[in-house]
Structures are given as C-alpha cells and as structure tokens.
Protein backbone atom coordinates (compact mmCIF):
# COMPACT_ATOMS: atom_id res chain seq x y z
CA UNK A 1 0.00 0.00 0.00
CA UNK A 2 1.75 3.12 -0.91
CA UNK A 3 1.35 6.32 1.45
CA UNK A 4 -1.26 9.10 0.76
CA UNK A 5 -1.73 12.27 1.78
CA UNK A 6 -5.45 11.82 1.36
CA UNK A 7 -7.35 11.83 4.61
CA UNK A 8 -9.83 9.76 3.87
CA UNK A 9 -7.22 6.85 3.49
CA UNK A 10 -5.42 7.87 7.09
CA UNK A 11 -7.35 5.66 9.64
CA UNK A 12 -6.68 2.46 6.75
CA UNK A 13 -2.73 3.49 6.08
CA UNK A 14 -1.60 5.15 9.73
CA UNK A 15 -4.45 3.87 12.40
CA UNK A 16 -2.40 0.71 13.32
CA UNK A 17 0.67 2.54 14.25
CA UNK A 18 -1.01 5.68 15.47
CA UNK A 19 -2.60 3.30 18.07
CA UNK A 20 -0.10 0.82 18.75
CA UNK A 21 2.13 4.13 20.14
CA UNK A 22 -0.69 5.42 22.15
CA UNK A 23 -1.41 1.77 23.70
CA UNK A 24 2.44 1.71 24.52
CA UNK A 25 2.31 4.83 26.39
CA UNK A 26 -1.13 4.95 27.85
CA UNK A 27 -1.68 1.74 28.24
CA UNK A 28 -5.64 1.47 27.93
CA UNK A 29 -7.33 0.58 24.97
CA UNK A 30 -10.27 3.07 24.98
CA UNK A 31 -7.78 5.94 26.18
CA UNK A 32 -6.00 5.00 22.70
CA UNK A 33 -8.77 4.66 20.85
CA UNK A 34 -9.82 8.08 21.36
CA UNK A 35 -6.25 9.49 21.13
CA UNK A 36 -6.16 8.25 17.68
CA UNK A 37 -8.96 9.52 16.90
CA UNK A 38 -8.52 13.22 18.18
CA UNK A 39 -5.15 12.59 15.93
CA UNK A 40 -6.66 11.94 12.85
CA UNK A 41 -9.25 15.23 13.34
CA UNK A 42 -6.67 17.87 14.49
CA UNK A 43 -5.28 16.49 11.52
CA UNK A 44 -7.91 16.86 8.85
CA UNK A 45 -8.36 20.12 10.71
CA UNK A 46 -4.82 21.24 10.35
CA UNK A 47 -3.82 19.27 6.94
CA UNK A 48 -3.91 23.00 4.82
CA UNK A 49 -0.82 23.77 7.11
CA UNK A 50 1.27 20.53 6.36
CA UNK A 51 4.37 21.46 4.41
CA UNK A 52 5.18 18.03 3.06
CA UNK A 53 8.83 18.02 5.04
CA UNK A 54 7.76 14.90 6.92
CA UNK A 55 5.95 12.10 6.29
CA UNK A 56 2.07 12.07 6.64
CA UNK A 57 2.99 9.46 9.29
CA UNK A 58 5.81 10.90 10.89
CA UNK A 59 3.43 14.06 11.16
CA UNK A 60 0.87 12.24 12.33
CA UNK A 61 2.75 10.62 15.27
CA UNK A 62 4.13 13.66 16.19
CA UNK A 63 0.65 15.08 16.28
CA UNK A 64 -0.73 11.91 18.49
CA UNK A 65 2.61 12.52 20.47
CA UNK A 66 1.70 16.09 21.57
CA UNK A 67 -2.00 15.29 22.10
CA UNK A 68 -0.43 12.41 24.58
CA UNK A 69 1.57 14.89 27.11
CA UNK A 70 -1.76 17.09 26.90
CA UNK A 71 -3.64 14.15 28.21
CA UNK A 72 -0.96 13.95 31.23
CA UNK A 73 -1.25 17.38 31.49
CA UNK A 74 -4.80 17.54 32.07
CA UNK A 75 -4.60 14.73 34.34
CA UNK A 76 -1.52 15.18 36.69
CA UNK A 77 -3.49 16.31 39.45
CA UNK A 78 -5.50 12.99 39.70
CA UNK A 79 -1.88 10.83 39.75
CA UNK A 80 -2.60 9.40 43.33
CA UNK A 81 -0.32 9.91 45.97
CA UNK A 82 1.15 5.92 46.09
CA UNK A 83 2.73 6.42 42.42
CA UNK A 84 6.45 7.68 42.22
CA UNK A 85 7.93 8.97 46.03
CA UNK A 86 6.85 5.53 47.47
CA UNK A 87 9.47 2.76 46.91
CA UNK A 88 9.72 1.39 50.24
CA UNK A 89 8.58 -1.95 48.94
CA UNK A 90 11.67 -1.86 46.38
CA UNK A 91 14.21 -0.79 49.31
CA UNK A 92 14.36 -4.93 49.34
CA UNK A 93 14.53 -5.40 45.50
CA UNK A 94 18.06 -2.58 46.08
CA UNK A 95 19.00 -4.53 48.32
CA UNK A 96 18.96 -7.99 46.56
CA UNK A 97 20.26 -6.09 43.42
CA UNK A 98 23.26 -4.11 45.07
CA UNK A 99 25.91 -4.82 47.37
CA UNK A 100 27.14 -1.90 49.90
CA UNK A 101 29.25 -0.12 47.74
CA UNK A 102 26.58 -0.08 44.91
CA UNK A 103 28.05 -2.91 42.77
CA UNK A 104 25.80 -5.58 41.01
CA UNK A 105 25.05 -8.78 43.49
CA UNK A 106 23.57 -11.18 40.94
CA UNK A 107 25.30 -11.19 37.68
CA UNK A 108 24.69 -9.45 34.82
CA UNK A 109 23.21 -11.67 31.95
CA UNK A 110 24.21 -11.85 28.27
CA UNK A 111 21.20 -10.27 26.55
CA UNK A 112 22.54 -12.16 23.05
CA UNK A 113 21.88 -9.74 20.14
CA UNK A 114 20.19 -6.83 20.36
CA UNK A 115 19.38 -6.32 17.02
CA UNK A 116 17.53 -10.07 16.88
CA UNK A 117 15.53 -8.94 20.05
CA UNK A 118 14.47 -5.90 18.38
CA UNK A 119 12.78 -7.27 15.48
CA UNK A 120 11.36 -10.28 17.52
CA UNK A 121 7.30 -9.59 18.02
CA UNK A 122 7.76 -12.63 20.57
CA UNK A 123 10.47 -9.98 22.34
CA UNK A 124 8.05 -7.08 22.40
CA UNK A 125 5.29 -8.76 23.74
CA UNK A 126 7.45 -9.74 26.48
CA UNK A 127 8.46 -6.04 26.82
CA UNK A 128 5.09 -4.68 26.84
CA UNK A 129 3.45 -7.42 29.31
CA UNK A 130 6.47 -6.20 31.58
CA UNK A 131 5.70 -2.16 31.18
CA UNK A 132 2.05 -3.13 32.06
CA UNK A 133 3.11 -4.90 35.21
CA UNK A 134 5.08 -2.19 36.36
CA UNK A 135 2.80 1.13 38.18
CA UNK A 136 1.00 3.35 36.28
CA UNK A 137 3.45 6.64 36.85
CA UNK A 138 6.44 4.13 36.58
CA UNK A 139 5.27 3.24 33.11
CA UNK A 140 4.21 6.53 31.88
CA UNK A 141 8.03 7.95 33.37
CA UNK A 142 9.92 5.39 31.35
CA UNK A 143 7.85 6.01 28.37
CA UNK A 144 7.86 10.05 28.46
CA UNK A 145 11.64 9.79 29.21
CA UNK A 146 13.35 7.12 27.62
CA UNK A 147 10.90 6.72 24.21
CA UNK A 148 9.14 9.86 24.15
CA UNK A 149 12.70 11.59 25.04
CA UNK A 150 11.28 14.27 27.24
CA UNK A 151 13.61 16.39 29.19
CA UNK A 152 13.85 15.94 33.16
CA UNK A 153 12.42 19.22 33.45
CA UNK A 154 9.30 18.36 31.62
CA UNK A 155 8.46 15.06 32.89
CA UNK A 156 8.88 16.63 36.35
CA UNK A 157 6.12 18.73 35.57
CA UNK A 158 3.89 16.10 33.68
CA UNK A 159 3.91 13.65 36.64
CA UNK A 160 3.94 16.21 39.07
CA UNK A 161 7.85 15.09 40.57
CA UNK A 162 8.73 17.58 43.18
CA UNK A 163 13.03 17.45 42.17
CA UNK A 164 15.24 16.66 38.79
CA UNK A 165 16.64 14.18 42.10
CA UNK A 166 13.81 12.44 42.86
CA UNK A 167 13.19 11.79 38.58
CA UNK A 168 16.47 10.10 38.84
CA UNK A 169 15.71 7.75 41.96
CA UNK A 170 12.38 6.94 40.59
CA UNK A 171 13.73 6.45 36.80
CA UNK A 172 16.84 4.21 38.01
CA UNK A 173 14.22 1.93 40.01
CA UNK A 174 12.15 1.82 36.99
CA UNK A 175 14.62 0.89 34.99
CA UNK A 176 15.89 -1.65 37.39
CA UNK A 177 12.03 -3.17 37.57
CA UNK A 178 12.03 -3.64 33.90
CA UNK A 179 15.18 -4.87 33.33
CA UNK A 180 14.41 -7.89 35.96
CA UNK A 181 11.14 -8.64 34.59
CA UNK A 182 12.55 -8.80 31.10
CA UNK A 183 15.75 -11.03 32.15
CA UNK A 184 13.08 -13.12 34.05
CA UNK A 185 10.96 -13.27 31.32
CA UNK A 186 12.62 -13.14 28.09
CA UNK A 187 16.42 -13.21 28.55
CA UNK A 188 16.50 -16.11 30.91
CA UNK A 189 13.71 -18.58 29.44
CA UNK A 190 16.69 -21.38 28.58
C-alpha cells in the first residue's frame, strides 16, 4: 500500500501505528482509541498547514505525540499519591540487586543480540506485558523519558515530581524493575 496524503485513506494506512504508540504509552485501549482519533481530526483540521517536510505518518505521530503529554497534562493532578515517592517496597529489591558499595550482586546476563531482540514480536510482547506490570506513573516515566525523550524538566512537571533528584531515583528503580522482569521473562527462558 503506498502512502497518501489523502485523509480519507489515514485511519486504513496510519491507524495501526497511530494506536499501537498510544497503547504503549497509555496503556488502555479506549484511552488510545480516542487518542487516535482526536489525531486523525486535528489532523484533517490542520492538513492546509502541512508542508510536506515529513511524512504524513511521521506528522501524524508527532501530532498523536503532543496530544499524549496534553492528556498527562490535564490529568496530573489525579496521579494518586502511592505512584512515584513511594518505593519502600523496592528498598528490598536494592538490596537484593546491590551490594554496599553499589556494585551488582547477581550477575549481569548476556542479553545475546540486540538487534535479533528488536525485530522479535515474541520480544516485544514480552516487553510490553512487563511495562504493564510495572505502576501506572512508573510506566508513563519510562515512556515520556526514555521513548518519548522528554527532558527531566518536563516530565517533572507532567507527573507532578517535586526534584530533577527524585526523577532520577524513581527512573533508576524503573529501569531496574524492567530490566528484571525482562531477564526473568525473556532473557533467561533457557
């Protein structure tokens, strides 16, 4: 199927990947649904400014992209209070992980090819079960910072983190979360 810039052939050509990124990052179906779909109209409703320097579905993503840190905009005051300064139940996971002086306990595992695991569906269906086990504001953090590429600064405000400090805490034990479920679950299934 060869790209259009006709918008009557978006939601056929672009909805697939339009909602597979808003699934990743908001991680409810309906919530995506709609995303896409406010997408594709600020799109139709904006198409008379599209200079052609993109792709229609790079442009599109970027469009669905800013319509997803509105959403967590809107909605940072409902995050409840449990999400990202509470890790007292991963002071043990440290713990396990670390020795005192901060070194690795268990050792690290050989993650094979990188490349393989990135075009392996089997791989990111592993990945995705793993962001969807991890908390809500854990998941939308790793997302808005390590995919999305926001600056420390902005996801601060998004998720409502009170220092650049506490970001780094939260996004190391994050990190740390997904990295054992995915060595648990993918890595180590031999």
């Amino acid at each position: 199927m060869q790209a259009t810039s006709d918008p009557a052939k978006w939601l056929d050509e672009y909805g697939d990947a339009l909602y597979r990124y808003a699934l990743l990052q908001l991680r409810s179906e309906p919530l995506a649904e709609d995303m896409v779909q406010e997408t594709l109209l600020a799109a139709w409703q904006s198409f008379a400014q599209f200079n052609g320097q993109s792709s229609v579905k790079t442009w599109l993503i970027g469009i669905l992209k800013h319509k997803i840190i509105d959403h967590f905009r809107k909605y940072r005051h409902e995050r409840d209070s449990e999400s990202l300064d509470n890790f007292d139940d991963d002071d043990a996971l440290l713990a396990h992980s670390f020795d005192a002086d901060g070194h690795w306990k268990i050792p690290l595992i050989n993650w094979g090819t990188p490349d393989k695991a990135l075009t392996d569906e089997q791989f990111w269906q592993v990945f995705y079960r793993c962001l969807a086990r991890l908390p809500q504001d854990m998941a939308d953090l790793f997302i808005l910072r390590t995919v999305d590429g926001l600056s420390s600064e902005e996801c601060c405000k998004l998720l409502a983190i009170a220092t650049t400090n506490q970001l780094c805490v939260a996004l190391s034990r994050t990190r740390l979360k997904l990295r054992q479920c995915l060595e648990a679950q993918w890595f180590d299934r031999g």
